[in-house]
Protein backbone atom coordinates (compact mmCIF):
# COMPACT_ATOMS: atom_id res chain seq x y z
CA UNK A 1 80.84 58.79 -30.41
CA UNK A 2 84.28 57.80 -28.92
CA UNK A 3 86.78 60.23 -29.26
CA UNK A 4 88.60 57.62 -31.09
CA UNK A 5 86.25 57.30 -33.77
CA UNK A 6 85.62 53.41 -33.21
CA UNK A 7 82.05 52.59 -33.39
CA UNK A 8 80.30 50.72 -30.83
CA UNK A 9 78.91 47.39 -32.18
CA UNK A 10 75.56 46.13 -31.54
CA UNK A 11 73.90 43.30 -31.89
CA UNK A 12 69.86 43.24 -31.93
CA UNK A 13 68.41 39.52 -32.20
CA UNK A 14 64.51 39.68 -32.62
CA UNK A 15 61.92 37.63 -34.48
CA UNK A 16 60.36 40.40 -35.65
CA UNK A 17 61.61 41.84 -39.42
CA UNK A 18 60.26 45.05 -38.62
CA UNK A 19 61.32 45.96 -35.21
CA UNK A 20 65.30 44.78 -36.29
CA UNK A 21 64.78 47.31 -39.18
CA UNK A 22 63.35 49.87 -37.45
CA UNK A 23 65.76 50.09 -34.37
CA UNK A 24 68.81 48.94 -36.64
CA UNK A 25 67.61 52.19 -38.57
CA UNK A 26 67.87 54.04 -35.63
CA UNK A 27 70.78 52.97 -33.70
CA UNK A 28 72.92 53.66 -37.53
CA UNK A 29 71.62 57.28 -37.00
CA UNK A 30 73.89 57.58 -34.14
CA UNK A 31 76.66 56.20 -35.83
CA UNK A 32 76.23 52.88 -33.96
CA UNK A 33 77.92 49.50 -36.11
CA UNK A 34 74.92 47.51 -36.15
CA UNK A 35 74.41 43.86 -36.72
CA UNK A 36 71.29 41.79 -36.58
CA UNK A 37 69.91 38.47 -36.30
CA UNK A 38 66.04 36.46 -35.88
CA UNK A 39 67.40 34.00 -33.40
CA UNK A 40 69.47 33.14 -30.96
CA UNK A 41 71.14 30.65 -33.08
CA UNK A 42 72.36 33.64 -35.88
CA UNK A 43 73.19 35.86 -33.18
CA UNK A 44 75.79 33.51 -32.48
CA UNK A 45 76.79 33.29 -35.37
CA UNK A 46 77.07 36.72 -36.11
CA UNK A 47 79.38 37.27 -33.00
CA UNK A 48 82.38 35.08 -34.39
């Protein structure tokens, strides 16, 4: 983690429930901000 404390953001986009869960699961673990999406279309949606 920054020495700042600010979290860096992620954004995993994948069709697959399981595989966003499991590496949004993971990523949190190491105090990553994590967002995620099942398309391309939400992604972008989620980057506003």
């Amino acid at each position: 983690m920054e020495a700042n404390n600010l979290k860096a953001k992620i954004l995993i986009i994948d069709d697959d429930p399981d595989f966003r869960k499991v590496a949004s699961m993971m990523l949190k673990s190491e105090f990553y901000d994590v967002v995620t999406a099942k398309n391309s279309q939400e992604g972008k949606e989620k980057l506003v």
